[in-house]
PDB file of N, CA and C in Angstrom:
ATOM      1  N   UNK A   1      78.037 227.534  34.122  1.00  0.00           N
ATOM      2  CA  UNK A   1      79.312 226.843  34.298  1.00  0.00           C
ATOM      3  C   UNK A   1      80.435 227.863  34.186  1.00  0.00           C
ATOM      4  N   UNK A   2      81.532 227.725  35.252  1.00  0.00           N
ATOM      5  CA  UNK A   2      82.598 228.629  34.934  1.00  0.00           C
ATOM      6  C   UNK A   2      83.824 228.333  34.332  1.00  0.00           C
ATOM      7  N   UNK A   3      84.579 229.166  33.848  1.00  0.00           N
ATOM      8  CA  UNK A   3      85.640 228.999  32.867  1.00  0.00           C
ATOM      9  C   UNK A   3      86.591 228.264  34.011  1.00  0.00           C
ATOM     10  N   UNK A   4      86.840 228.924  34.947  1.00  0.00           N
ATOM     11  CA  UNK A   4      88.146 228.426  36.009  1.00  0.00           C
ATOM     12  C   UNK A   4      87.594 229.123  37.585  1.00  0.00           C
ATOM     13  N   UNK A   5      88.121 227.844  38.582  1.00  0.00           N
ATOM     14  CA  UNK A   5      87.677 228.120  39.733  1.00  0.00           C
ATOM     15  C   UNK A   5      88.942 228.436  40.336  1.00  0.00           C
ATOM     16  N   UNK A   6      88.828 229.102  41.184  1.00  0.00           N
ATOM     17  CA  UNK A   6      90.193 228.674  42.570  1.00  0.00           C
ATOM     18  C   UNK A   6      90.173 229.712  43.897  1.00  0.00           C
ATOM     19  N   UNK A   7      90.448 229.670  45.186  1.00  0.00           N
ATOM     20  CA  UNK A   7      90.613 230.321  46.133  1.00  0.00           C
ATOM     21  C   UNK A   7      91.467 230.553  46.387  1.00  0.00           C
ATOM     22  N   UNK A   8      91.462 231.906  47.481  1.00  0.00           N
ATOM     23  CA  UNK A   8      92.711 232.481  48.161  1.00  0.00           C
ATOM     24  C   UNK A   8      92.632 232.299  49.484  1.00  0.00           C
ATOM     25  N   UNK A   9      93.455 231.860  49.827  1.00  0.00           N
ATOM     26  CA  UNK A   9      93.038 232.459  51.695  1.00  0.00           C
ATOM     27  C   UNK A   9      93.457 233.644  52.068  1.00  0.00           C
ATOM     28  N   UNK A  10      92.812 233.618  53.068  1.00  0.00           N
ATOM     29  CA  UNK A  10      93.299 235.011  53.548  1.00  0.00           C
ATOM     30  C   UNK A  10      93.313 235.334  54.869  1.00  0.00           C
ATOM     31  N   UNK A  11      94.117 236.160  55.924  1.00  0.00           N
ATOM     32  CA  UNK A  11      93.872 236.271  57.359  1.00  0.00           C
ATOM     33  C   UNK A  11      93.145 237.604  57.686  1.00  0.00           C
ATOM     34  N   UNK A  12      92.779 237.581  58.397  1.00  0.00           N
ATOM     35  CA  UNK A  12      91.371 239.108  58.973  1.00  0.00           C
ATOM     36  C   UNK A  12      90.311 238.660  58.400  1.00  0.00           C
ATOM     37  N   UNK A  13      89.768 240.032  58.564  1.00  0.00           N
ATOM     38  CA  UNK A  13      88.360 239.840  57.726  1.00  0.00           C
ATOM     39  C   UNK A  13      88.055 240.082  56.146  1.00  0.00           C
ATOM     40  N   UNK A  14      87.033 239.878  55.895  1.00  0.00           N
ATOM     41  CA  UNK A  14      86.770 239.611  55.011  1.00  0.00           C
ATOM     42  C   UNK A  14      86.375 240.816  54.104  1.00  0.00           C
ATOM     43  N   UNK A  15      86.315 241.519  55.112  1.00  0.00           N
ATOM     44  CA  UNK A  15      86.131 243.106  54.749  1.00  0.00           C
ATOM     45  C   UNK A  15      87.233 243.877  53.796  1.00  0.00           C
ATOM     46  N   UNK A  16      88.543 243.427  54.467  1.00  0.00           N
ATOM     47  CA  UNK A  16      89.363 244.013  54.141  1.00  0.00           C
ATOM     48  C   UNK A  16      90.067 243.346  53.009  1.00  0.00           C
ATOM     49  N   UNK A  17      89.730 241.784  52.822  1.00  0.00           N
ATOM     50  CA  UNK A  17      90.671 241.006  51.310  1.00  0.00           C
ATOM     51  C   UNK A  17      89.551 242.051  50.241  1.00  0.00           C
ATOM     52  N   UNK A  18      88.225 241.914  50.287  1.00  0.00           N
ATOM     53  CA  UNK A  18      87.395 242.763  49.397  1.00  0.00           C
ATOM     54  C   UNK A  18      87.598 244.033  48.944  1.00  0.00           C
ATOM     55  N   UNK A  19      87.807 244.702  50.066  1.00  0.00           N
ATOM     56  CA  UNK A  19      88.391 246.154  49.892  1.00  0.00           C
ATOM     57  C   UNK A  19      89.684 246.173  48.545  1.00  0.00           C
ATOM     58  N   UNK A  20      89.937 245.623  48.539  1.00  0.00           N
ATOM     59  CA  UNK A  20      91.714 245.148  47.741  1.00  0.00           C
ATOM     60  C   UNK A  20      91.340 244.917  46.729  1.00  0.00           C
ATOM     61  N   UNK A  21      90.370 243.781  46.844  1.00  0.00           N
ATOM     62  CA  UNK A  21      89.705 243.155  45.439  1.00  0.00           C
ATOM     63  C   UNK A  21      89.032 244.588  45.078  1.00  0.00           C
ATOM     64  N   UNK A  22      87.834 244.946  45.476  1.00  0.00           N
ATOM     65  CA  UNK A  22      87.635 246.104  44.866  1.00  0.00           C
ATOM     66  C   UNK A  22      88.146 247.186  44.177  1.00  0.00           C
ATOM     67  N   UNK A  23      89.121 247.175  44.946  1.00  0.00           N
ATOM     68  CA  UNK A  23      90.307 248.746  44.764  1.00  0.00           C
ATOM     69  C   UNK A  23      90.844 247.786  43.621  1.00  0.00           C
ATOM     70  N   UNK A  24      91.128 246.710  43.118  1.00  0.00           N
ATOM     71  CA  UNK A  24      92.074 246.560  42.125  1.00  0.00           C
ATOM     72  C   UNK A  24      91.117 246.279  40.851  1.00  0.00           C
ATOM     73  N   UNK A  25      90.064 245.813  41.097  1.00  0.00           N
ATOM     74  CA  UNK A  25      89.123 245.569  39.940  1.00  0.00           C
ATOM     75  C   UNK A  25      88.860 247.282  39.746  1.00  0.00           C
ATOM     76  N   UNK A  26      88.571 247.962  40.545  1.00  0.00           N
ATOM     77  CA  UNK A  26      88.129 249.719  39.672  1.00  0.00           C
ATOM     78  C   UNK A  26      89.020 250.060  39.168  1.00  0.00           C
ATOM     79  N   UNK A  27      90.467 250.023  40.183  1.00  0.00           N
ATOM     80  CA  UNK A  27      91.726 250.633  39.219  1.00  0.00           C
ATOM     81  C   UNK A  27      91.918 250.123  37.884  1.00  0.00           C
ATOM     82  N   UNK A  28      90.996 249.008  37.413  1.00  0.00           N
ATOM     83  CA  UNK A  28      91.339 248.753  36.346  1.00  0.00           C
ATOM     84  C   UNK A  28      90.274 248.939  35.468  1.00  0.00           C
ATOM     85  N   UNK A  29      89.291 250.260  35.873  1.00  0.00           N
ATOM     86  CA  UNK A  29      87.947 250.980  35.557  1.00  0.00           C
ATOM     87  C   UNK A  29      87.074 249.474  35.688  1.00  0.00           C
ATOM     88  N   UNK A  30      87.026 248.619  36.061  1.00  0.00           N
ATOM     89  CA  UNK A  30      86.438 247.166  36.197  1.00  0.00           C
ATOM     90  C   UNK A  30      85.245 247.638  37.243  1.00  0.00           C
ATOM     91  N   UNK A  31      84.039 246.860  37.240  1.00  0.00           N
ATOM     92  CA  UNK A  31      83.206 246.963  37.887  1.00  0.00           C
ATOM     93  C   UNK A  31      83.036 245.389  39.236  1.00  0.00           C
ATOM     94  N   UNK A  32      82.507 246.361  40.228  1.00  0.00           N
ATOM     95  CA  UNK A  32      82.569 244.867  41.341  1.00  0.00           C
ATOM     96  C   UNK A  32      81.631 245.167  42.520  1.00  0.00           C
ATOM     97  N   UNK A  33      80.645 244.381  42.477  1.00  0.00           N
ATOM     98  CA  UNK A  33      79.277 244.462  43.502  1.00  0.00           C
ATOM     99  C   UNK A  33      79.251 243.194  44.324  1.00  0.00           C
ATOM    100  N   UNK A  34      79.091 242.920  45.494  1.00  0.00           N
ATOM    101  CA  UNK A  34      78.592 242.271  46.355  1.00  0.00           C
ATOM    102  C   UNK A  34      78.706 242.926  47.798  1.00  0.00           C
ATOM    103  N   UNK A  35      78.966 241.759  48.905  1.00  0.00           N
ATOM    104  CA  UNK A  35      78.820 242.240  49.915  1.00  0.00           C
ATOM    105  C   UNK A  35      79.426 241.268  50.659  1.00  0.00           C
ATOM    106  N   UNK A  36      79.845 241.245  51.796  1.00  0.00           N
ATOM    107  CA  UNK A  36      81.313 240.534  52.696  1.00  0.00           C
ATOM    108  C   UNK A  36      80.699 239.139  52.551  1.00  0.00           C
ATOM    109  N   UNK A  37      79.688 238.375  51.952  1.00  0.00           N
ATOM    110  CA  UNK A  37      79.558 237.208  51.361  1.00  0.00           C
ATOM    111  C   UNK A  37      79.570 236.608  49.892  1.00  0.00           C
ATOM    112  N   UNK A  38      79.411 237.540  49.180  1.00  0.00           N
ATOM    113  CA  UNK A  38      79.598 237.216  47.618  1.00  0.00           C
ATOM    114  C   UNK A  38      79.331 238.454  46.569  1.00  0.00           C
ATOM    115  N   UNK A  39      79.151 237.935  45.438  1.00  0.00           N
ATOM    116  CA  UNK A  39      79.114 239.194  45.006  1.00  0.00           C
ATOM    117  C   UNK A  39      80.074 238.909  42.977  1.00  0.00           C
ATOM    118  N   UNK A  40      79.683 240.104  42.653  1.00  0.00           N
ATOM    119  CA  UNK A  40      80.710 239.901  41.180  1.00  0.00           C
ATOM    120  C   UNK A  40      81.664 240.659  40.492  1.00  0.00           C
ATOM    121  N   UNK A  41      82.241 240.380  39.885  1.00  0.00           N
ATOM    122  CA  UNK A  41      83.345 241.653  38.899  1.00  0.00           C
ATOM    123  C   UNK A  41      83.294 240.985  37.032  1.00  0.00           C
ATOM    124  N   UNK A  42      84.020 242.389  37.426  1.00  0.00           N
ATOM    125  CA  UNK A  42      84.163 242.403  35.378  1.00  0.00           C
ATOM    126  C   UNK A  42      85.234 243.441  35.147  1.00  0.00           C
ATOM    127  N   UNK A  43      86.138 243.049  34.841  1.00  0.00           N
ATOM    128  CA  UNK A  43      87.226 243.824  34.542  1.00  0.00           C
ATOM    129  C   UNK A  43      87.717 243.750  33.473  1.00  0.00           C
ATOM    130  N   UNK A  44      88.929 244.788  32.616  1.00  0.00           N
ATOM    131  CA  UNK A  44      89.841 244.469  31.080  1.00  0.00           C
ATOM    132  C   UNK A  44      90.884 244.128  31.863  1.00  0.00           C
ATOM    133  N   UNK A  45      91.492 243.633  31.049  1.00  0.00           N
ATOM    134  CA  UNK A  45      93.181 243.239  31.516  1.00  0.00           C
ATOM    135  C   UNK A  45      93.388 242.770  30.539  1.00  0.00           C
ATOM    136  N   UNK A  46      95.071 243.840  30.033  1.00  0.00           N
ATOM    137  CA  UNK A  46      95.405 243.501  28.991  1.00  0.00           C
ATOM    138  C   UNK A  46      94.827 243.334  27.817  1.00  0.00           C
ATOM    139  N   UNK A  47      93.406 244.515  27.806  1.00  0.00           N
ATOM    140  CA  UNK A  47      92.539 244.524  26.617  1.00  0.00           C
ATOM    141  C   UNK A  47      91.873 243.443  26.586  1.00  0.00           C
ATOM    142  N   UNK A  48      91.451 242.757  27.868  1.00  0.00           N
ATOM    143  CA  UNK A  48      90.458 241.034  27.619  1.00  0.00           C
ATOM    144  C   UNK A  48      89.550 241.224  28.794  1.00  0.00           C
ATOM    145  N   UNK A  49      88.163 240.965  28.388  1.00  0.00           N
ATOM    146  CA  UNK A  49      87.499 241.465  29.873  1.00  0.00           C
ATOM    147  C   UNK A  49      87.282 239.828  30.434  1.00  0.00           C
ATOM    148  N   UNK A  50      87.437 239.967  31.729  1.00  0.00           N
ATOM    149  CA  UNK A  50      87.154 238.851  32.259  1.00  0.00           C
ATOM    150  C   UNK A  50      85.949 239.074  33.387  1.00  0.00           C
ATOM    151  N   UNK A  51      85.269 238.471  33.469  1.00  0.00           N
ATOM    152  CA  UNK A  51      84.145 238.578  33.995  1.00  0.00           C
ATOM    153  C   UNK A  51      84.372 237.090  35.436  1.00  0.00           C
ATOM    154  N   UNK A  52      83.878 236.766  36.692  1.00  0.00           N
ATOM    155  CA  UNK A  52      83.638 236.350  37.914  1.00  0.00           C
ATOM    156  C   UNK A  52      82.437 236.782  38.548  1.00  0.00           C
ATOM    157  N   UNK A  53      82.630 235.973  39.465  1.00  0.00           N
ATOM    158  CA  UNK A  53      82.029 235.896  40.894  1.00  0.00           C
ATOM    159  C   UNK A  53      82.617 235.405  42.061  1.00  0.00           C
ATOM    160  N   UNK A  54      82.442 235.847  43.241  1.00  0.00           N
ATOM    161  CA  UNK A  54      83.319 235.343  44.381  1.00  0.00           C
ATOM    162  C   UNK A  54      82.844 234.832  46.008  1.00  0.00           C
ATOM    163  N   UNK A  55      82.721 233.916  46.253  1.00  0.00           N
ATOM    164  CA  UNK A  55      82.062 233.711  47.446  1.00  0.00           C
ATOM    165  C   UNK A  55      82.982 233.694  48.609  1.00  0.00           C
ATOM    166  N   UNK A  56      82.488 234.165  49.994  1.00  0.00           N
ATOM    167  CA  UNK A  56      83.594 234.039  51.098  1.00  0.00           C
ATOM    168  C   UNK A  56      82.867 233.285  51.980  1.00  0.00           C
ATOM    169  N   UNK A  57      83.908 231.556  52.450  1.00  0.00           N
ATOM    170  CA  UNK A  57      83.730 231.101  53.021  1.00  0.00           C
ATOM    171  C   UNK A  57      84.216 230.756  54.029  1.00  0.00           C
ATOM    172  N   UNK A  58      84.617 230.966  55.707  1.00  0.00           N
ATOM    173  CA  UNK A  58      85.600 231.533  56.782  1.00  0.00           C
ATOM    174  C   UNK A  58      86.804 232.299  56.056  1.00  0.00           C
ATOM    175  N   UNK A  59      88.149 231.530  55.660  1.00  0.00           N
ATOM    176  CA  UNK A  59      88.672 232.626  55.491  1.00  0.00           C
ATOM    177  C   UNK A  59      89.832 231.922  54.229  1.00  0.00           C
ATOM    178  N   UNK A  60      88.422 232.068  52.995  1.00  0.00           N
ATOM    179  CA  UNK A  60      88.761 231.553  52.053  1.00  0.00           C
ATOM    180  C   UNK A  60      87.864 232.247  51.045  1.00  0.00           C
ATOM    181  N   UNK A  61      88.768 232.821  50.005  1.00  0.00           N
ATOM    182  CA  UNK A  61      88.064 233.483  48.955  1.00  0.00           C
ATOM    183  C   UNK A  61      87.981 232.590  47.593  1.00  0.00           C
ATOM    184  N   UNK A  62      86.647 232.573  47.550  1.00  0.00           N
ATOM    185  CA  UNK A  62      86.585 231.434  46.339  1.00  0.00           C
ATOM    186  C   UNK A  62      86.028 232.424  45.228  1.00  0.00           C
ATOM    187  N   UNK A  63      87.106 232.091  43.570  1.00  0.00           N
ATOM    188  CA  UNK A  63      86.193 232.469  42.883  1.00  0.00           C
ATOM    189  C   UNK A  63      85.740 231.939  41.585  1.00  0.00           C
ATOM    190  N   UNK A  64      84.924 232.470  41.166  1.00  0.00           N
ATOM    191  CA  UNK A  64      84.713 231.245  40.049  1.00  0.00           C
ATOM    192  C   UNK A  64      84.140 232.226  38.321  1.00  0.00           C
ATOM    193  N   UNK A  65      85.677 231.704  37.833  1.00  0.00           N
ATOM    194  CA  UNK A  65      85.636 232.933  36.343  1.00  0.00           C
ATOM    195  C   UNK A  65      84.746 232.786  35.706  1.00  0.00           C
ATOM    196  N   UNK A  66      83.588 233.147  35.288  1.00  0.00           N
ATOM    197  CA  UNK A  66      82.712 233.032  34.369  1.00  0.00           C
ATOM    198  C   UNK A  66      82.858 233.197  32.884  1.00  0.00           C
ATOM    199  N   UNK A  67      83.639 233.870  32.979  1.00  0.00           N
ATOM    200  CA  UNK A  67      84.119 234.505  31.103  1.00  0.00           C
ATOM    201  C   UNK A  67      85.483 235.220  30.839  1.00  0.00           C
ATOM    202  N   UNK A  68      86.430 234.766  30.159  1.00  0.00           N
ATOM    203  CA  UNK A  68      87.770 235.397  29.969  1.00  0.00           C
ATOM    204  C   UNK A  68      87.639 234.715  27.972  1.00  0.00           C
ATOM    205  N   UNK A  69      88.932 235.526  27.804  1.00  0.00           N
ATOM    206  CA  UNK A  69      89.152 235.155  26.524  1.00  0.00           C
ATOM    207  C   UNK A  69      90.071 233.790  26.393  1.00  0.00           C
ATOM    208  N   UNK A  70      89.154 233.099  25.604  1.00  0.00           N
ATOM    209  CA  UNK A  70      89.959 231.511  25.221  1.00  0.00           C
ATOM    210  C   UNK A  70      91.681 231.436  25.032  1.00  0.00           C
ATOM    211  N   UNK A  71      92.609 232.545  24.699  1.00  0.00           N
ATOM    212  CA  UNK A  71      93.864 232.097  24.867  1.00  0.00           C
ATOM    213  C   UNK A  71      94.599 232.633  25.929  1.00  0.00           C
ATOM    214  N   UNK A  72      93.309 232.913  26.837  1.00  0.00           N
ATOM    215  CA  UNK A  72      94.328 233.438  28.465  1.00  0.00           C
ATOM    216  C   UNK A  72      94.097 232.141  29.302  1.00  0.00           C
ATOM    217  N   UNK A  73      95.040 231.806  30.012  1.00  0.00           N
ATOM    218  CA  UNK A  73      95.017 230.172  30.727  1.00  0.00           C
ATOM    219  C   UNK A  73      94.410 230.967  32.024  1.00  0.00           C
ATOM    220  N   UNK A  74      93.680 230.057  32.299  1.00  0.00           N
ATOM    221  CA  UNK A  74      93.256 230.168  34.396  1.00  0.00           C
ATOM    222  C   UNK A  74      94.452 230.769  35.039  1.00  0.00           C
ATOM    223  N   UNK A  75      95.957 230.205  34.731  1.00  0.00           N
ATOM    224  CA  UNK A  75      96.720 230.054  35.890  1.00  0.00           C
ATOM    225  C   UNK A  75      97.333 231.529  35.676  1.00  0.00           C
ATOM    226  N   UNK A  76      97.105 232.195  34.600  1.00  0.00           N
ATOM    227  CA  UNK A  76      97.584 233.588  34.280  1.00  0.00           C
ATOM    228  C   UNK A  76      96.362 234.512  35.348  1.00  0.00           C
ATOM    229  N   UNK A  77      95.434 234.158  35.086  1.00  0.00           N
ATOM    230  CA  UNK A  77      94.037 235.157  35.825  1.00  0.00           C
ATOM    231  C   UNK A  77      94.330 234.986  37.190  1.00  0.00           C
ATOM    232  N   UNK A  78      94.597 233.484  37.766  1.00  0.00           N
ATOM    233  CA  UNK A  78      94.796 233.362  39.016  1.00  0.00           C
ATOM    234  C   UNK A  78      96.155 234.116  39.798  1.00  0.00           C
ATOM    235  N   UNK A  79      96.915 234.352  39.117  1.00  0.00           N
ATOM    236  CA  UNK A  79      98.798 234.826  39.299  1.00  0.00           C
ATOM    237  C   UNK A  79      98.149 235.736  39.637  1.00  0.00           C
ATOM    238  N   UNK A  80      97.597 236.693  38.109  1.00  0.00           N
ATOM    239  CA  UNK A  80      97.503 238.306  38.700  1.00  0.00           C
ATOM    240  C   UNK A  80      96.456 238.448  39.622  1.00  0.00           C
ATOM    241  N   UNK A  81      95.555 237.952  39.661  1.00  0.00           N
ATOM    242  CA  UNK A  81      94.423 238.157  40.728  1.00  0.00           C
ATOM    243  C   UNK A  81      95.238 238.110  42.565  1.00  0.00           C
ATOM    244  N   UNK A  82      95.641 236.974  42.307  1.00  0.00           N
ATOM    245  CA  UNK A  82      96.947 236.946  44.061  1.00  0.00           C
ATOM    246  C   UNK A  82      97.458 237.949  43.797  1.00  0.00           C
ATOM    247  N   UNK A  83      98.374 238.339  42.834  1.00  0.00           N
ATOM    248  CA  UNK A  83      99.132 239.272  42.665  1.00  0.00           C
ATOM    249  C   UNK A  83      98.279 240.587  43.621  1.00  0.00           C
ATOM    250  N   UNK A  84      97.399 241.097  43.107  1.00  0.00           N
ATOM    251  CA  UNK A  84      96.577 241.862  43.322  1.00  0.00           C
ATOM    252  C   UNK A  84      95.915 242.550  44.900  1.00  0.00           C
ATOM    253  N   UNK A  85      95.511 241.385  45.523  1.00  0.00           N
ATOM    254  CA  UNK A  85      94.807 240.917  46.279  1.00  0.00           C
ATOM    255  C   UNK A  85      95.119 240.231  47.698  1.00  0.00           C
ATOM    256  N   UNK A  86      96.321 239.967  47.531  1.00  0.00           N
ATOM    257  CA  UNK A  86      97.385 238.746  48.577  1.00  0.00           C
ATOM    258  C   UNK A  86      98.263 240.071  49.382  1.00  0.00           C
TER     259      UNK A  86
END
């Protein structure tokens, strides 16, 4: 079961929202494996590791948090993640 779900959309491919996601989960020494259909991360932020998974479905990035720390809200993970990624 995951902590918090939510998607992004996105236009192009799918190649390239990942690329972003990637590049922003390492910059944050965070780890992130899959492949232009799914796949996972684990990153710190702000000294809290949050852990996911992410599936791409046409041109919609879904992901679904598996583990963050209990006084960070979804809608904070979700901000910076767009932030990130958008």
């Amino acid at each position: 079961m995951s902590d918090c779900n939510f998607s992004i959309p996105f236009s192009g491919d799918a190649e390239s929202i990942l690329a972003k996601a990637k590049a922003a989960v390492e910059g944050q020494s965070g780890n992130f494996a899959g492949d232009a259909n799914s796949g996972s991360f684990e990153v710190s932020v702000f000294a809290n590791l949050i852990k996911g998974n992410y599936q791409v479905e046409g041109n919609l990035l879904k992901l679904a948090i598996t583990g963050k720390p209990f006084l960070v809200p979804c809608s904070t993970i979700e901000i910076f993640l767009k932030s990130k990624i958008s």
